[in-house]
Protein backbone atom coordinates (compact mmCIF):
# COMPACT_ATOMS: atom_id res chain seq x y z
CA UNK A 1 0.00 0.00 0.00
CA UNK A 2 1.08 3.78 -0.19
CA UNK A 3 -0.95 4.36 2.67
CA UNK A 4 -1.80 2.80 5.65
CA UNK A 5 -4.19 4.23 8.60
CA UNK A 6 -3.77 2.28 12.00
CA UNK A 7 -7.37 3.17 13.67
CA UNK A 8 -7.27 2.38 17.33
CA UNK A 9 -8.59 3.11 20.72
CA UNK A 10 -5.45 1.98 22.81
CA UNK A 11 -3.13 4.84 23.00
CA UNK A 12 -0.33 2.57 23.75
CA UNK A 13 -0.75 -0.07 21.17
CA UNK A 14 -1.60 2.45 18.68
CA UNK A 15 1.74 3.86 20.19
CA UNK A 16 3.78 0.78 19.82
CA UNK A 17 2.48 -0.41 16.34
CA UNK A 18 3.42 2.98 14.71
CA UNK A 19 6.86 3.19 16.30
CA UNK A 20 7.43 -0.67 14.59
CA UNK A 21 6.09 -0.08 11.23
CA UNK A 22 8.11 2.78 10.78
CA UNK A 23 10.97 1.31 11.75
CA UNK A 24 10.77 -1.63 8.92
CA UNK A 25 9.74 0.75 6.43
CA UNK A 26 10.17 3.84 4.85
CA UNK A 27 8.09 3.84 1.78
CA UNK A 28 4.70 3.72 3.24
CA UNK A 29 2.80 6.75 4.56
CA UNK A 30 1.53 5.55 7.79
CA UNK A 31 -1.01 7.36 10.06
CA UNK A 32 -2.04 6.74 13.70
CA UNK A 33 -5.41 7.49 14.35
CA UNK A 34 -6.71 7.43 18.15
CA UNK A 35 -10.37 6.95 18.37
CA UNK A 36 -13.00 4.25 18.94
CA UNK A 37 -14.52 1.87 16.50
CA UNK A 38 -18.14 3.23 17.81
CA UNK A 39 -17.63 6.57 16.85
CA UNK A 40 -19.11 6.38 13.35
CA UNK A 41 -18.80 9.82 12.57
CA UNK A 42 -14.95 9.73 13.06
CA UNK A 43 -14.55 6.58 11.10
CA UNK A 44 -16.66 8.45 8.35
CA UNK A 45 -14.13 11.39 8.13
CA UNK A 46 -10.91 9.13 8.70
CA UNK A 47 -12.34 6.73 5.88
CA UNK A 48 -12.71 9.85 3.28
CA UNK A 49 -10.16 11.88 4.20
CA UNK A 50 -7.24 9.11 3.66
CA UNK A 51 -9.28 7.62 0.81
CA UNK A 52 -9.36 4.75 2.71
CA UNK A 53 -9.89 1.32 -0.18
CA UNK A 54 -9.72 -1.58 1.83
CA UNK A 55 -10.41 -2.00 6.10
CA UNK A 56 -9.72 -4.58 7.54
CA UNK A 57 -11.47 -4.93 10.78
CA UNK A 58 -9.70 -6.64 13.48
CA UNK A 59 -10.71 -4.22 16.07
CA UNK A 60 -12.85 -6.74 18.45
CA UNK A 61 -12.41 -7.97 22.13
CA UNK A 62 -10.92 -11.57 21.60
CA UNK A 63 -10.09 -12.84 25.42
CA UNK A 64 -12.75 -14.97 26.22
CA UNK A 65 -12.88 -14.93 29.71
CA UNK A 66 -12.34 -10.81 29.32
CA UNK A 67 -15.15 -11.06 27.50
CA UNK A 68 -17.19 -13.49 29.97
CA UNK A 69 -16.53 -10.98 32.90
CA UNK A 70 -17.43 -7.92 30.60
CA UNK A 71 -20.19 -8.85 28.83
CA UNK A 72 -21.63 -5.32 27.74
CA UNK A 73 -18.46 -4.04 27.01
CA UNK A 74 -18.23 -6.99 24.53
CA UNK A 75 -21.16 -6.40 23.13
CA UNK A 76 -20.57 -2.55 22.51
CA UNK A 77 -17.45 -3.20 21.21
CA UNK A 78 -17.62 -6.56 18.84
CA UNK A 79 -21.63 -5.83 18.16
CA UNK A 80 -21.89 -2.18 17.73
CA UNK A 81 -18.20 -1.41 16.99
CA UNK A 82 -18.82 -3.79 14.03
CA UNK A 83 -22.21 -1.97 13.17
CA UNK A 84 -20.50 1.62 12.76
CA UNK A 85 -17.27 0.55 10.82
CA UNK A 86 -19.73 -0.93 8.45
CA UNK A 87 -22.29 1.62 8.13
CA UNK A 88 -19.15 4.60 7.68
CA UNK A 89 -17.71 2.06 4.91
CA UNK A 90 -20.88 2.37 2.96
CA UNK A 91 -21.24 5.37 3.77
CA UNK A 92 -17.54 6.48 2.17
CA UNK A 93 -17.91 4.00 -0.33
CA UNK A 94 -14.88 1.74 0.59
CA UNK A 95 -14.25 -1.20 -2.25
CA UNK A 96 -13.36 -3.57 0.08
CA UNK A 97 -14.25 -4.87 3.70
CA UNK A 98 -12.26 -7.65 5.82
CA UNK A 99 -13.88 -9.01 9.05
CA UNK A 100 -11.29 -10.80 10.90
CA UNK A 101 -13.41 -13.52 12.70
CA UNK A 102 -12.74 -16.26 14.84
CA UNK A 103 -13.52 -20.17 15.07
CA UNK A 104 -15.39 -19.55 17.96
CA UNK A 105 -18.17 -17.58 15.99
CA UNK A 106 -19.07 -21.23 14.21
CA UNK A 107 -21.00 -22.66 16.92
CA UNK A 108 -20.57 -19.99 20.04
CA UNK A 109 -20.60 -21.28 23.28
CA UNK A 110 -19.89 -18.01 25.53
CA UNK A 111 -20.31 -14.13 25.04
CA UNK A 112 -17.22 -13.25 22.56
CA UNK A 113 -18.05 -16.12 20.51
CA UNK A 114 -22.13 -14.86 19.53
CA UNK A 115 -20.25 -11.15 19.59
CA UNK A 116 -18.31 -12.26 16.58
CA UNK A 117 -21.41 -14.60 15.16
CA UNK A 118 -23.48 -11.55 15.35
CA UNK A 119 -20.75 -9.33 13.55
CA UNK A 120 -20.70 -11.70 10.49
CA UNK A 121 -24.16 -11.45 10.21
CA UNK A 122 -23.84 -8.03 10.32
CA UNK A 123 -21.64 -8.31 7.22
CA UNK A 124 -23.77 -10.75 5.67
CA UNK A 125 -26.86 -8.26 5.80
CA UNK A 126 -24.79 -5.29 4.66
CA UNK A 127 -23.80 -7.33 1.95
CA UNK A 128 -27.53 -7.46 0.62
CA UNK A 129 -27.64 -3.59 0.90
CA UNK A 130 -24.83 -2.62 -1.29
CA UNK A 131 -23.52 -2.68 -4.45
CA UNK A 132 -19.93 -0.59 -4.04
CA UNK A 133 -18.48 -2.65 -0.83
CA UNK A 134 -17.45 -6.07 -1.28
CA UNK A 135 -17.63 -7.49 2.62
CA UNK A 136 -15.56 -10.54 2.92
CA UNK A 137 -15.40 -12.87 6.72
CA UNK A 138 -12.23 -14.79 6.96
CA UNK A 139 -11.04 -16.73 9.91
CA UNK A 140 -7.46 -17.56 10.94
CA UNK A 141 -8.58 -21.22 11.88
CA UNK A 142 -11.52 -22.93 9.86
CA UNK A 143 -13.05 -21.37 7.54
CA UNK A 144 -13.56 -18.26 5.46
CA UNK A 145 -16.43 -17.00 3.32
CA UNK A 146 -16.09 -14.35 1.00
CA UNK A 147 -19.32 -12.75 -1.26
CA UNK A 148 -19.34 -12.25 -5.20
CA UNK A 149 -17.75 -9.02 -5.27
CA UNK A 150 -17.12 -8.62 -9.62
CA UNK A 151 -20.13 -6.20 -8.64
């Protein structure tokens, strides 16, 4: 890429990430932004501003038992979070779309695992509703389904 935007809501990680990346590269413009997922608005301007052609959205709470203790955080986060980066994709017409899912979305069995079921399907109905963003769910594990995107 020419461009890459890191989009996170951990100052330090955000932090740490940058500092690495620049270190291994010099040819890439890369841009830490420090905001939450849930703002929609901010993901709206971010996405436009930088032009922004492909997101890939990693940007859930993955630690089950995290997850198990803080169930509404979970839910804002992996349900909601999930909600606004796709809305403010359509929204700024972004080609492409990359849920980074888990294995334990197949069949869920605790509170992070329907969290991340739920986002696919958010994916999988936003799908229906467009025509410029190609949404794609891939897993690291099992499986990975991707949509007809030679829209």
């Amino acid at each position: 890429p020419k461009v890459l935007v890191l989009y996170d809501n951990s100052e330090f990680n955000l932090y740490r990430i940058n500092l690495e990346l620049n270190m291994h590269t010099s040819e890439i413009d890369i841009y830490p932004i420090l905001a939450s997922i849930t703002d929609q608005l901010k993901l709206i301007d971010v996405l436009q501003a930088y032009k922004i052609n492909t997101v890939f959205h990693a940007a859930a709470y993955k630690h089950v038992p995290m997850v198990e203790i803080n169930p509404l955080e979970g839910i804002r986060n992996n349900i909601l979070g999930t909600y606004a980066c796709v809305k403010a994709s359509m929204e700024a017409e972004v080609n492409n779309f990359i849920l980074i899912s888990t294995d334990k979305a197949v069949r869920p069995t605790n509170v992070m695992g329907a969290t991340k079921r739920f986002s696919e399907l958010i994916l999988q109905g936003a799908d229906k509703l467009t025509k410029k963003t190609c949404f794609t769910i891939c897993s690291a594990y099992h499986y990975n389904l991707s949509y007809d995107c030679s829209r």
